[in-house]
Protein backbone atom coordinates (compact mmCIF):
# COMPACT_ATOMS: atom_id res chain seq x y z
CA UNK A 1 55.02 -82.40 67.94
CA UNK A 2 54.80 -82.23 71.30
CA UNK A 3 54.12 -78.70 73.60
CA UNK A 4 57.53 -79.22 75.48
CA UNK A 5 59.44 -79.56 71.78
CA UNK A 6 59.94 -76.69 69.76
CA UNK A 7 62.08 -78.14 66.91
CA UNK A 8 61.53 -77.57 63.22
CA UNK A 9 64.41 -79.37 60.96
CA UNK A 10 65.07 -77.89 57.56
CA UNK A 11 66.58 -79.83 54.63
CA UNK A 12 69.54 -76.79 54.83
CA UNK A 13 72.86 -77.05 53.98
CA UNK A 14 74.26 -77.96 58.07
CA UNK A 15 72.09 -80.62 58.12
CA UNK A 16 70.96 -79.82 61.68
CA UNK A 17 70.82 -83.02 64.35
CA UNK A 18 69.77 -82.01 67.51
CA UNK A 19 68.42 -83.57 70.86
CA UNK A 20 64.91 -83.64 71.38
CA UNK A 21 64.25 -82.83 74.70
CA UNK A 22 65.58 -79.13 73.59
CA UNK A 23 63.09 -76.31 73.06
CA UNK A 24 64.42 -74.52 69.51
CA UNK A 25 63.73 -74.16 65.89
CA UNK A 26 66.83 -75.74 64.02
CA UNK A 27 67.34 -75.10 60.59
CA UNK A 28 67.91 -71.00 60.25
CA UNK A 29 70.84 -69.31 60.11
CA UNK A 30 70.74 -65.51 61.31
CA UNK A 31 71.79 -64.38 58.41
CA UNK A 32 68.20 -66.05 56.89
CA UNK A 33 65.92 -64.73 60.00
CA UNK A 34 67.79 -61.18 59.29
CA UNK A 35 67.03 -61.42 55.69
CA UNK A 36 63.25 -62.66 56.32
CA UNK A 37 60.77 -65.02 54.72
CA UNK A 38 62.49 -64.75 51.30
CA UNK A 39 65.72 -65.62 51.79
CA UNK A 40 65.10 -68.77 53.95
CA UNK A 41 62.77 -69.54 51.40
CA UNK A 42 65.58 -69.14 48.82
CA UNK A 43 64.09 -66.53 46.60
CA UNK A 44 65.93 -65.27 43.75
CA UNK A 45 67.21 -61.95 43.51
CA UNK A 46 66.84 -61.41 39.41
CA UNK A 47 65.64 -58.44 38.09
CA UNK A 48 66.22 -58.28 34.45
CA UNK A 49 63.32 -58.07 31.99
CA UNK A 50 62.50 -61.06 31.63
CA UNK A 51 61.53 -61.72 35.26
CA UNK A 52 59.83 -58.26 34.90
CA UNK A 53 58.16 -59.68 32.06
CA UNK A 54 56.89 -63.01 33.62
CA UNK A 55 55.78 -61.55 37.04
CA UNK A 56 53.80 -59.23 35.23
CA UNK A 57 52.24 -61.84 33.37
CA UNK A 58 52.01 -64.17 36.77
CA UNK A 59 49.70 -61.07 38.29
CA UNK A 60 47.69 -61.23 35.28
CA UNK A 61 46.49 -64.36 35.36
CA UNK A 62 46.21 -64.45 39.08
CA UNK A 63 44.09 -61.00 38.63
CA UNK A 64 41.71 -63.16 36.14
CA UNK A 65 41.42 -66.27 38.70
CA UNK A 66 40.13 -63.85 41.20
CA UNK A 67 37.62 -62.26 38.75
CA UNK A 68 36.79 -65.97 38.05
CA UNK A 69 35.85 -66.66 41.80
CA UNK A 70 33.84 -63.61 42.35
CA UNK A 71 32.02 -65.28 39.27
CA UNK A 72 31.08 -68.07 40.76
CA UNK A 73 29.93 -67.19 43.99
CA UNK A 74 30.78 -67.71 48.17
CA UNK A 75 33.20 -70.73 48.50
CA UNK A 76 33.15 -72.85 51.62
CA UNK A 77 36.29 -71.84 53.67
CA UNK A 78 38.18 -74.61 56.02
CA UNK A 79 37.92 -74.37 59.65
CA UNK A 80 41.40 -72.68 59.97
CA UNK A 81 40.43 -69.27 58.08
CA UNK A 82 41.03 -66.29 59.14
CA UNK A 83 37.89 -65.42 61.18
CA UNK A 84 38.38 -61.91 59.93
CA UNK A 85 39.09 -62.40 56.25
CA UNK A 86 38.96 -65.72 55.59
CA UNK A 87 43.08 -66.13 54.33
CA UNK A 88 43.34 -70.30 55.47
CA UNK A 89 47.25 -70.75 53.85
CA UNK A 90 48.16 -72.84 56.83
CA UNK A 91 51.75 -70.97 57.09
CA UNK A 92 49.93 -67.73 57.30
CA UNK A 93 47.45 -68.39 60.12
CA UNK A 94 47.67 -68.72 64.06
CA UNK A 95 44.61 -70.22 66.35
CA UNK A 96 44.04 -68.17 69.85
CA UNK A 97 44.50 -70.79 72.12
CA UNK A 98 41.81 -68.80 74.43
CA UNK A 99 38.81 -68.80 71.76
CA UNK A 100 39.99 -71.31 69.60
CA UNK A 101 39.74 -68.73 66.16
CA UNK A 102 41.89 -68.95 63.85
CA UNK A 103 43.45 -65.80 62.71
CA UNK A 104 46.41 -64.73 59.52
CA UNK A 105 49.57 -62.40 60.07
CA UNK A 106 47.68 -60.60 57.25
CA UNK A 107 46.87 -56.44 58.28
CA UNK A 108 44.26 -55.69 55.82
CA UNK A 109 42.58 -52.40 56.12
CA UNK A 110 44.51 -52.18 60.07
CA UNK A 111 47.96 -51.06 61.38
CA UNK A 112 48.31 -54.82 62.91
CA UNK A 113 47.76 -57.99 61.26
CA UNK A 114 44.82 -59.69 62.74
CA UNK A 115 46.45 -62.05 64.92
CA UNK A 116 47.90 -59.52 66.77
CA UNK A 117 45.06 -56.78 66.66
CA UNK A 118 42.68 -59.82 67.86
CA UNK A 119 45.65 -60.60 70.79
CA UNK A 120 45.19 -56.77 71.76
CA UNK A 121 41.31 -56.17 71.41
CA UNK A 122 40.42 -60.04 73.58
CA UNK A 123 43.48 -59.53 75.39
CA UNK A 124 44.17 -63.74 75.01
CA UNK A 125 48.06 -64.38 75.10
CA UNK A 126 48.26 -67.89 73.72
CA UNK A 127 48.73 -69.25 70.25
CA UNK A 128 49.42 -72.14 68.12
CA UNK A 129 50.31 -72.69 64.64
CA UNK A 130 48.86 -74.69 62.07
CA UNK A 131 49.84 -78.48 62.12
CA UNK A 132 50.41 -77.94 58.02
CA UNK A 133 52.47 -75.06 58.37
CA UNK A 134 56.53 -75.10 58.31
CA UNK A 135 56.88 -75.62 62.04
CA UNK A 136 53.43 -77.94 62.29
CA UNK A 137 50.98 -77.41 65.68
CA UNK A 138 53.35 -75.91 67.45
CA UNK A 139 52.96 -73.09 70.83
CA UNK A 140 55.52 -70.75 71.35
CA UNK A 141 56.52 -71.03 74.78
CA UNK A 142 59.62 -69.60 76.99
CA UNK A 143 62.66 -72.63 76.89
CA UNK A 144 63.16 -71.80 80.97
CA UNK A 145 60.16 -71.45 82.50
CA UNK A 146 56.95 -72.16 79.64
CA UNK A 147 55.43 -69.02 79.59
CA UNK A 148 53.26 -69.28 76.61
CA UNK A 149 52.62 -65.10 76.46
CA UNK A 150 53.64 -64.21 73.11
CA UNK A 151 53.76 -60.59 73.87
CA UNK A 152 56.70 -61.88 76.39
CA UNK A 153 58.58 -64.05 73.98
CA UNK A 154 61.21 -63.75 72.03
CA UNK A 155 64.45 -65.35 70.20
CA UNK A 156 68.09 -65.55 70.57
CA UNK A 157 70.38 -67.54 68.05
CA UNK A 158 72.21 -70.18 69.20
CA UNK A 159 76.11 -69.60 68.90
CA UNK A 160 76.03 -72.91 66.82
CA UNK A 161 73.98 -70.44 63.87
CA UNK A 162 71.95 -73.70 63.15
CA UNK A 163 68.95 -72.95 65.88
CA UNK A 164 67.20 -70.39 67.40
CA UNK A 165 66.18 -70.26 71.37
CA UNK A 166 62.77 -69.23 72.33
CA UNK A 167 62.98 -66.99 75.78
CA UNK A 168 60.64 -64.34 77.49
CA UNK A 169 61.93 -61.02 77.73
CA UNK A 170 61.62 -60.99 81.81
CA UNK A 171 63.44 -63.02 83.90
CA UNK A 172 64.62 -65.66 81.50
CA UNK A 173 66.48 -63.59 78.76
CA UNK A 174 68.04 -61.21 80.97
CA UNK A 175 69.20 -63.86 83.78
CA UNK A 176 70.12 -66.72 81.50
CA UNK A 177 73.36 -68.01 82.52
CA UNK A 178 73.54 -70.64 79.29
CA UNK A 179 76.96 -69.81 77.06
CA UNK A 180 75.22 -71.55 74.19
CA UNK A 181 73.60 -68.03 73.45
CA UNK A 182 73.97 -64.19 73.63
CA UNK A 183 70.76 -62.31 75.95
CA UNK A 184 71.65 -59.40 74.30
CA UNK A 185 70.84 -60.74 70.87
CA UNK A 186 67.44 -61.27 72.17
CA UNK A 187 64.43 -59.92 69.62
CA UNK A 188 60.82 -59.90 69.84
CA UNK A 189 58.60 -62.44 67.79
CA UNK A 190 56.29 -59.76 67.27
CA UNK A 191 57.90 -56.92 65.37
CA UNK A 192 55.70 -53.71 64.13
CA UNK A 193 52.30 -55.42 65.15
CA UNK A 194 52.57 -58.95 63.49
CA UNK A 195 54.29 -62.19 63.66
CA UNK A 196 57.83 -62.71 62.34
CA UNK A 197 57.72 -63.77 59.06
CA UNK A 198 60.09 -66.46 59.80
CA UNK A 199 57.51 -68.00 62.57
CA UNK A 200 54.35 -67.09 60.69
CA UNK A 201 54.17 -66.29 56.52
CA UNK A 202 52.40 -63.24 55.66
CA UNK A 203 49.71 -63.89 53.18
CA UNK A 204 50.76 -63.24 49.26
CA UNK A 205 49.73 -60.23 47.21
CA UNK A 206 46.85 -62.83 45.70
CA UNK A 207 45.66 -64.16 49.11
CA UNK A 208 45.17 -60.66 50.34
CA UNK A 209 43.52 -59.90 47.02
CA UNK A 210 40.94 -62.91 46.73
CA UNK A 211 40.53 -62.46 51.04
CA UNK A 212 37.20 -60.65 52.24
CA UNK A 213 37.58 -56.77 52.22
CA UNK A 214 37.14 -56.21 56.12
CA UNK A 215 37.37 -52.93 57.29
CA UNK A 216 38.92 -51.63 60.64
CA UNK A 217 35.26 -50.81 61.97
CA UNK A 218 33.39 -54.13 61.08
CA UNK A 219 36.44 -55.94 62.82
CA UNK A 220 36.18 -53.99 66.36
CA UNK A 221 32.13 -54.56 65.77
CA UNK A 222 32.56 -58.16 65.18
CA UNK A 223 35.09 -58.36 68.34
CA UNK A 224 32.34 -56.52 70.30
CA UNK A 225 29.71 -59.37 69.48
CA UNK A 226 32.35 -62.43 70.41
CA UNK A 227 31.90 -61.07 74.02
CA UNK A 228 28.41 -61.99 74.33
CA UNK A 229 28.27 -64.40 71.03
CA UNK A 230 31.35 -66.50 70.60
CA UNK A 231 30.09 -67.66 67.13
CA UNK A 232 28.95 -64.53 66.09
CA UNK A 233 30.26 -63.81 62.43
CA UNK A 234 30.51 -61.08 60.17
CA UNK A 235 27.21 -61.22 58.31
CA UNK A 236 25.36 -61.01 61.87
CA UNK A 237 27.09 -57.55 61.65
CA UNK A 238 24.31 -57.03 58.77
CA UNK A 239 21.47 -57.45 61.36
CA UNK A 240 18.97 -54.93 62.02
CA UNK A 241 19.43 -52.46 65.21
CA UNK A 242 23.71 -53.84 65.10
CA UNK A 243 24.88 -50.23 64.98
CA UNK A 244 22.39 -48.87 66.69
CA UNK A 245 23.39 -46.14 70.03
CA UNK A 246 21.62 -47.15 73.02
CA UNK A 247 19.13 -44.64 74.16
CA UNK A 248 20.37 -42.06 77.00
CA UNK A 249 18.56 -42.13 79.97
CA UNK A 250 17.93 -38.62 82.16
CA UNK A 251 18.83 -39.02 85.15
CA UNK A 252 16.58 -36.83 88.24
């Protein structure tokens, strides 16, 4: 999929066919976007005992594979993980386009997922998704003018309900003259610190549980080395004189 194409198709019931030199995602309605990762997923909505019963016993097992994998020891992680916490679903992970890590719409022990907190504390403005994922190895980018800043970007749905428009807040959204969409149904594509789940999974219950406990402090530390060690990773965090305060110097 090419940079200039931002088209996913979805085996959904308007069988979508649209032109490729447009920049969209086809395949959502609003009412699926509104509803989130679930619905366009087509989860089920039962809650009698039975499915009580079976996603209890679901957990369970889960709860003993994870026990099982602590058992047998570290396990080689793809290229994709999470440089914080090692999550590699390839719907749930985004690469910086600036430092080329790969990072998951996870928030662990933080108030933003790490794709966004690692956005913030680099200040890099470019991503990509995963060529596995739903949408494949796709970058976000403005429709009008290609601005790849996902802090700028946003969506607005297509009248047609089938497609969604990819715009930056400022100019594009606000001067668009195109009657194919509404600017003031425009909306961010990062909502409460992290991704839309729509555009980026959030990791399951079990990924976050089998993912490496990172806390808040060890990922500013580790963001601290990348500025002087790009392939710095968490166990150089272990290394002798890491936390240490530099020594004050009196001044005559």
């Amino acid at each position: 999929m090419s940079v200039d194409t931002f088209q996913f198709e979805l085996n959904s019931q308007y069988g979508a066919n649209l032109d490729d030199s447009v920049s969209v995602i086809s395949g959502y309605t609003q009412q699926q976007l509104d509803d989130g990762t679930e619905s366009v997923l087509g989860g089920g909505g039962e809650t009698n005992g039975h499915t009580k019963h079976t996603h209890s016993s679901k957990l369970d097992d889960e709860f003993d594979g994870i026990l099982d994998d602590f058992k047998d020891g570290p396990v080689d992680l793809p290229p994709h993980a999470c440089s914080y916490c090692g999550i590699h679903n390839p719907a749930s992970v985004v690469k910086c386009l600036v430092c080329s890590k790969w990072f998951c719409n996870s928030r662990g022990n933080s108030s933003a997922s790490h794709i966004v907190h690692h956005l913030v504390r680099a200040k890099h403005k470019e991503v990509t998704l995963h060529s596995e994922g739903p949408l494949g190895d796709t970058t976000p980018e403005c429709y009008t003018c290609g601005s790849k800043n996902v802090f700028m970007l946003g969506f607005i749905p297509a009248k047609s309900d089938t497609v969604v428009v990819l715009l930056c807040r400022q100019p594009c959204a606000t001067l668009s003259k195109d009657n194919s969409w509404n600017p003031a149904l425009w909306s961010p594509l990062i909502d409460d610190r992290s991704f839309l789940s729509w555009l980026v999974k959030p990791p399951s219950e079990t990924e976050q549980l089998r993912a490496r406990q990172i806390t808040y402090n060890q990922i500013n530390k580790l963001e601290d080395l990348w500025r002087d060690n790009a392939s710095a990773t968490l166990e150089d965090l272990e290394k002798p004189g890491i936390d240490d305060e530099p020594q004050h110097v009196l001044l005559r």
